[in-house]
Protein backbone atom coordinates (compact mmCIF):
# COMPACT_ATOMS: atom_id res chain seq x y z
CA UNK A 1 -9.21 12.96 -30.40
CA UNK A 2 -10.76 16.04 -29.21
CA UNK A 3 -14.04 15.94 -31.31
CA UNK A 4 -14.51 12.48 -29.52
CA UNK A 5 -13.43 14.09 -26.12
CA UNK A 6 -16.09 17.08 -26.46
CA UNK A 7 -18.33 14.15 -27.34
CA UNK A 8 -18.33 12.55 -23.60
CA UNK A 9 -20.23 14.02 -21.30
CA UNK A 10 -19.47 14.63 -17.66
CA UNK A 11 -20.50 11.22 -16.36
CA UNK A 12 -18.22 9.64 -19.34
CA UNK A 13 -15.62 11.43 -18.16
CA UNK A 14 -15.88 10.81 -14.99
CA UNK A 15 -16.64 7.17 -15.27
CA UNK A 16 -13.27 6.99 -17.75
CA UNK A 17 -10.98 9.01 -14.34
CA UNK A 18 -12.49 6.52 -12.54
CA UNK A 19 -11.37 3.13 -14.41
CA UNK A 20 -8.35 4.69 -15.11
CA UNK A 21 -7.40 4.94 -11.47
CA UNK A 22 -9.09 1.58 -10.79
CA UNK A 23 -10.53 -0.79 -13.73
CA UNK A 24 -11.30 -3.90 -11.50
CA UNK A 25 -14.00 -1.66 -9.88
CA UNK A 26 -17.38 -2.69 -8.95
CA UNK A 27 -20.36 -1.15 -11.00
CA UNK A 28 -22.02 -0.91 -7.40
CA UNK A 29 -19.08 1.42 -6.61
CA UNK A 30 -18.11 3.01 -10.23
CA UNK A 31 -21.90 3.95 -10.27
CA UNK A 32 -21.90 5.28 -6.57
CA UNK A 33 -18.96 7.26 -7.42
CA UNK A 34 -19.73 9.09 -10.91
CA UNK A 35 -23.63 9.44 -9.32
CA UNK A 36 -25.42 7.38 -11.51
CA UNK A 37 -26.92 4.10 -10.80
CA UNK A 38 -25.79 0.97 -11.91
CA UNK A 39 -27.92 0.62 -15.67
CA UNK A 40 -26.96 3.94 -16.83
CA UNK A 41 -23.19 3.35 -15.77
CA UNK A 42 -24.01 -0.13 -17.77
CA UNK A 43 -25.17 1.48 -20.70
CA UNK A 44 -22.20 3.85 -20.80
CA UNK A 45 -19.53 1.47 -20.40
CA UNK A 46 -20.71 -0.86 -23.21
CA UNK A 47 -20.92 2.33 -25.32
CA UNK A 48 -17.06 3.43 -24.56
CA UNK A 49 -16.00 -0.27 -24.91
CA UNK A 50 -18.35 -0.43 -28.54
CA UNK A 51 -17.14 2.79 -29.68
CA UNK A 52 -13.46 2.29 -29.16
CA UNK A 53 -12.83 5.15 -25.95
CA UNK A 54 -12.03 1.60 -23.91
CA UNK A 55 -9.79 -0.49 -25.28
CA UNK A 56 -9.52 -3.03 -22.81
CA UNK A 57 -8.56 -3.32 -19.43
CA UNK A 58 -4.96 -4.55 -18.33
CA UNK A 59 -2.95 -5.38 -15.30
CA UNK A 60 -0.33 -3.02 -14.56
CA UNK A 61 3.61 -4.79 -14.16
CA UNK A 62 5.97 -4.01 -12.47
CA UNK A 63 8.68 -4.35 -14.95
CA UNK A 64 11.53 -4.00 -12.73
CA UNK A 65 10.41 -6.94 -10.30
CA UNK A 66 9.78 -8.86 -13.70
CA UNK A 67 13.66 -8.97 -14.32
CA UNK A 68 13.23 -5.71 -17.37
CA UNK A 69 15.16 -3.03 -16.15
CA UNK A 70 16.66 -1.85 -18.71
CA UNK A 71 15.15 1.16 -21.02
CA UNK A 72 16.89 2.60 -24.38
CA UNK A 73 15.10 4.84 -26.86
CA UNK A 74 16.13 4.10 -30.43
CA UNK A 75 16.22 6.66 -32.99
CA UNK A 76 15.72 5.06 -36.09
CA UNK A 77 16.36 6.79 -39.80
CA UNK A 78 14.37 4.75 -42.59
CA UNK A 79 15.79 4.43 -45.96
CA UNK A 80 12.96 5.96 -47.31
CA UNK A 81 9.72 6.79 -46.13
CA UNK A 82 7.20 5.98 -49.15
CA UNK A 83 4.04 3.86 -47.53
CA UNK A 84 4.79 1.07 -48.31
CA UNK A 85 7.70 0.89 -46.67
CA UNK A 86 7.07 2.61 -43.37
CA UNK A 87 3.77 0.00 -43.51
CA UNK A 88 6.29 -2.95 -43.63
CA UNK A 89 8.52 -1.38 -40.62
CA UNK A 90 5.50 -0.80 -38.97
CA UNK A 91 4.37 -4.18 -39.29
CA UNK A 92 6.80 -6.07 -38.17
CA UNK A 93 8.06 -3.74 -35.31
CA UNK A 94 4.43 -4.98 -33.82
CA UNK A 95 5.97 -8.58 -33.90
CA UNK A 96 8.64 -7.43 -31.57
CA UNK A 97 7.84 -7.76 -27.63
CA UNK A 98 11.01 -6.16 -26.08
CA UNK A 99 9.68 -2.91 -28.23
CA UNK A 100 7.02 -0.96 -25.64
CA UNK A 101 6.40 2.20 -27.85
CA UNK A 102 7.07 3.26 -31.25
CA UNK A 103 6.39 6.38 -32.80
CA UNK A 104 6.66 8.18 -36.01
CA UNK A 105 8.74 11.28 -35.40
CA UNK A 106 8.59 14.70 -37.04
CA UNK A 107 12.85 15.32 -37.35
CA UNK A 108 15.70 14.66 -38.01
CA UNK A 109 14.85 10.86 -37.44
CA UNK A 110 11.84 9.09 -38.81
CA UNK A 111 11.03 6.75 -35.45
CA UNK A 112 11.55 6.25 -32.06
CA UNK A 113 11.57 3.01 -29.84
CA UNK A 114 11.14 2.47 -26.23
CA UNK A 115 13.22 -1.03 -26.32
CA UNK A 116 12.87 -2.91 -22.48
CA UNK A 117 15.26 -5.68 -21.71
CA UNK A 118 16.61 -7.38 -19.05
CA UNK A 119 20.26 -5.81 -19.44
CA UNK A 120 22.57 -4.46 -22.06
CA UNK A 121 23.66 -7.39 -23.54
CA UNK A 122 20.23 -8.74 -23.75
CA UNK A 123 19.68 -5.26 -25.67
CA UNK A 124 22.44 -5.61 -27.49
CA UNK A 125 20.86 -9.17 -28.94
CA UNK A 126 17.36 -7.70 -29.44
CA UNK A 127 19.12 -4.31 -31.63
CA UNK A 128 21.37 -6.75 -33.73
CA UNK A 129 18.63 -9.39 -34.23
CA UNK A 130 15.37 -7.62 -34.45
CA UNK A 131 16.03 -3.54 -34.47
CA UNK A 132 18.51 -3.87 -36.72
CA UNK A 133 16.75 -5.76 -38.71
CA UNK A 134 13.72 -4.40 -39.44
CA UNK A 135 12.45 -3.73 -43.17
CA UNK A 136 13.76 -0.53 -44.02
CA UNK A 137 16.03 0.64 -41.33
CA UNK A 138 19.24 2.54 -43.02
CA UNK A 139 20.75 3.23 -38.97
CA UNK A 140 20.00 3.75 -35.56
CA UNK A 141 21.14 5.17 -32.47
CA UNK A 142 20.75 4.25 -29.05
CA UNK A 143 19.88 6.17 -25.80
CA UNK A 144 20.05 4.20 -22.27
CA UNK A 145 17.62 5.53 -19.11
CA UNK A 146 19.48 6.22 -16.71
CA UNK A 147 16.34 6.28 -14.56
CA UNK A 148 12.85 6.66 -15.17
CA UNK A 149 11.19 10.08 -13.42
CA UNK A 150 7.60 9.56 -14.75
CA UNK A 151 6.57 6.91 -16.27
CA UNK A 152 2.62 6.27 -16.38
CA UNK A 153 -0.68 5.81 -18.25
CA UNK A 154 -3.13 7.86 -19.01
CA UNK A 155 -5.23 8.47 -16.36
CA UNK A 156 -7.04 12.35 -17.04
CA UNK A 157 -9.63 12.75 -18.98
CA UNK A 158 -10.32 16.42 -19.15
């Protein structure tokens, strides 16, 4: 990540701040704002998209006017964790929609889920039938949010 960050130049950068504040800007106005015109700001953007620095673009929810409140990590301890299996978890945690994040931890666990549902015992249906489930999973443990302090995307590109 950092060879490809020393890679983008200033107006990169700038034009990536920029869409991360506000994708559904103009060219007109991204290109006003980075100080470039509008075929060079173009040009760049098709190159970020191409090479894989832009993803996409999204709309941002609002998960708690969309009825999903509730947050639990899950610490989850594999029963191995050859390749082939963490592949399969890995897999088929991508087939779940309630789970937001999952990571491969460094610890005394092997993963850990960011699980949004509309309440506990829609959680407690989604650990049992999917979670629980998973290929691989020896146990799990769950942590609710209380309330969320930060939670944002990544928006600086220095």
């Amino acid at each position: 990540m950092q060879d490809e960050l020393n890679d983008l130049d200033r107006f990169d950068q700038a034009i990536l701040r920029e869409l991360a504040g506000e994708a559904r800007i103009s060219i007109t106005e991204l290109a006003r704002r980075v100080g470039l015109s509008k075929s060079p700001v173009q040009a760049r953007l098709k190159k970020l998209e191409n090479g894989g620095t832009i993803k996409g673009y999204r709309a941002l929810l609002d998960p708690i006017r969309l009825g999903l409140a509730h947050v639990t990590f899950v610490e989850v301890r594999m029963v191995d964790t050859r390749e082939a299996t963490l592949a399969k978890f890995n897999a088929a945690v991508a087939k779940v929609p309630e789970i937001e994040q999952a990571h491969l931890i460094a610890g005394n666990f092997d993963y850990l889920l960011k699980v949004r549902t509309a309440d506990m015992p829609s959680y407690r249906r989604v650990l049992a039938d999917s979670v629980s489930t998973l290929p691989g999973v020896a146990s799990t443990s769950t942590f609710v949010a209380m309330e969320a302090i930060k939670e944002e995307a990544v928006t600086d590109v220095s």
